[in-house]
C-alpha atoms as a PDB file:
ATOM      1  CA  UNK A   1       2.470   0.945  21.308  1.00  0.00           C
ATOM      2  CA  UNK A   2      -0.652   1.797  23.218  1.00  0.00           C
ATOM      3  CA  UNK A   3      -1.689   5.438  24.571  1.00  0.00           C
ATOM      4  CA  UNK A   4      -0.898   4.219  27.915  1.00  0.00           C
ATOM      5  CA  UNK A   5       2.404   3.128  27.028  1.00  0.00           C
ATOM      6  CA  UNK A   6       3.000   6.471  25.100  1.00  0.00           C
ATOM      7  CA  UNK A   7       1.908   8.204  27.765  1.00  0.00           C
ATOM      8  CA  UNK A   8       4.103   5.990  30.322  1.00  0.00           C
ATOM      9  CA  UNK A   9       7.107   6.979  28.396  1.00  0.00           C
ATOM     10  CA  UNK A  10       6.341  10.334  28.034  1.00  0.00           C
ATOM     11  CA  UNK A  11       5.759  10.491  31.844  1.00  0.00           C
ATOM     12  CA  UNK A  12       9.348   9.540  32.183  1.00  0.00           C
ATOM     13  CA  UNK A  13      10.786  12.089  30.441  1.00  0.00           C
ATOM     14  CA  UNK A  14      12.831  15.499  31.454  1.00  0.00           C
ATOM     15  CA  UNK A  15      10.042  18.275  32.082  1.00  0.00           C
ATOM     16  CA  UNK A  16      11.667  20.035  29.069  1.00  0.00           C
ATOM     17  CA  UNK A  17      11.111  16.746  26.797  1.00  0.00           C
ATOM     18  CA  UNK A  18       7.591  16.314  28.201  1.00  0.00           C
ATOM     19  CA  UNK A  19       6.753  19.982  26.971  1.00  0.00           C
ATOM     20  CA  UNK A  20       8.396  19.351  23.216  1.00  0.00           C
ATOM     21  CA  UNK A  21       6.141  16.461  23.028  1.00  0.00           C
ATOM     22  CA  UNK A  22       3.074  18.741  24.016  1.00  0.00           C
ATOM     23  CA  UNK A  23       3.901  21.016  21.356  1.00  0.00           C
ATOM     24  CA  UNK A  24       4.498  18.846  18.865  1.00  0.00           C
ATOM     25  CA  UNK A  25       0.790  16.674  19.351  1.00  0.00           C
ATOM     26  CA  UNK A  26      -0.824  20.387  19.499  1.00  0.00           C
ATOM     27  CA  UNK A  27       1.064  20.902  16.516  1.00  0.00           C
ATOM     28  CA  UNK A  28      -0.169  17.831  14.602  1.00  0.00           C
ATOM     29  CA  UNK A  29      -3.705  18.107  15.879  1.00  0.00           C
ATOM     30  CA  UNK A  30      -3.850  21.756  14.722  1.00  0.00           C
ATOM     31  CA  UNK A  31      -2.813  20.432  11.084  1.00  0.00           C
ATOM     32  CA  UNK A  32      -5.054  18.260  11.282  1.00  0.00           C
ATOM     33  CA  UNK A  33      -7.935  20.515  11.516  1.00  0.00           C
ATOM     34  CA  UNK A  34      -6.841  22.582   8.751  1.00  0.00           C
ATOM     35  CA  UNK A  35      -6.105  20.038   6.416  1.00  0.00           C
ATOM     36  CA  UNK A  36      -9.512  18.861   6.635  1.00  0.00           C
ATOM     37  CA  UNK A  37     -11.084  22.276   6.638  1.00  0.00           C
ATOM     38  CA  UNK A  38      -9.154  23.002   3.465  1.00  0.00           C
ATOM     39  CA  UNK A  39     -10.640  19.586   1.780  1.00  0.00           C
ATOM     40  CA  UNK A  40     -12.560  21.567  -1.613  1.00  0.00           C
ATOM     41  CA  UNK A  41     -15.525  20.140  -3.158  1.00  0.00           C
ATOM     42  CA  UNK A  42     -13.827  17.576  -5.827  1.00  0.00           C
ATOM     43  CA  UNK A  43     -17.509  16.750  -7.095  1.00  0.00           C
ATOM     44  CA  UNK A  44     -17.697  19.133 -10.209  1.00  0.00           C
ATOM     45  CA  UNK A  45     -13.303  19.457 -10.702  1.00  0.00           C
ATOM     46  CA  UNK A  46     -11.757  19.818 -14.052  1.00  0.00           C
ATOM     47  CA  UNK A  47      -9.719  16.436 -13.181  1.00  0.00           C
ATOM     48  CA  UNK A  48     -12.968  14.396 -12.202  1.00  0.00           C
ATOM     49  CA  UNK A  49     -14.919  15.744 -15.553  1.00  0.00           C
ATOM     50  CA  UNK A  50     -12.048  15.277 -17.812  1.00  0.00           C
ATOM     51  CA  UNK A  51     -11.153  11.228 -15.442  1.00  0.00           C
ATOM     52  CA  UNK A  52     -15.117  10.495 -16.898  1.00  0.00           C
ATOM     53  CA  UNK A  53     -15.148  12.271 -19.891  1.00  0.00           C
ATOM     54  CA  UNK A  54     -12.138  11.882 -21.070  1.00  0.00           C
ATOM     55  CA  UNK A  55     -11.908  13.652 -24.762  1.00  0.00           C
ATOM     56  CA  UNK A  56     -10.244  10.917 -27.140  1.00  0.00           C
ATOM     57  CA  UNK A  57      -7.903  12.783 -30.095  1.00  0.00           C
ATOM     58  CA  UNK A  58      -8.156  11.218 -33.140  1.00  0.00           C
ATOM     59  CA  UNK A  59      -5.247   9.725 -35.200  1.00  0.00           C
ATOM     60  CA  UNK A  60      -3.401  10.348 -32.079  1.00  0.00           C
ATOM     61  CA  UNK A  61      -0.471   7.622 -31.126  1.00  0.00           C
ATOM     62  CA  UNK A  62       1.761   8.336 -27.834  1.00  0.00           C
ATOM     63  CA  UNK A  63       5.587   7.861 -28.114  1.00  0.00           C
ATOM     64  CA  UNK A  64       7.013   4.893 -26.946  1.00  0.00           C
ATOM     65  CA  UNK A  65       9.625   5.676 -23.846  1.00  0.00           C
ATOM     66  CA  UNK A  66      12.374   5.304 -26.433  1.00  0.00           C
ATOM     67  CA  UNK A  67      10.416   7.472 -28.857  1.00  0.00           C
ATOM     68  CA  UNK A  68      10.270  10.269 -25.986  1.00  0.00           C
ATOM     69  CA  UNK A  69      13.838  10.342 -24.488  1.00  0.00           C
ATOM     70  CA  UNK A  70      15.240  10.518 -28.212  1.00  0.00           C
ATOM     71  CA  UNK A  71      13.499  14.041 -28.404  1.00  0.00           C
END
């Protein structure tokens, strides 16, 4: 569906409709901005140091699935 259809559709819609669907886009494009505001600096993150520098345990051999739903 294009914009113009959307907004074709919407056109047809009760007054009261037309008004939910006003709210609702301000309400999505308001999320939007503060999702992306609240993007933090992954560059120097405990998850990205330890994903490249991963520190290897020695001697160290993971259950099997069997292994771990017997315990």
């Amino acid at each position: 569906m294009s914009i113009l259809e959307l907004i074709e559709k919407v056109k047809n819609l009760p007054k009261d409709k037309q008004i939910e669907v006003m709210d609702f886009v301000e309400f999505l494009s308001s999320k939007k901005i503060q999702s992306v505001d609240k993007i933090p600096n992954l560059e120097n993150s405990p998850l990205k140091i330890f994903r490249t520098n991963p520190f290897i345990v020695t001697g160290f051999t993971p259950f099997t699935r069997n292994e771990a739903n017997e315990r």
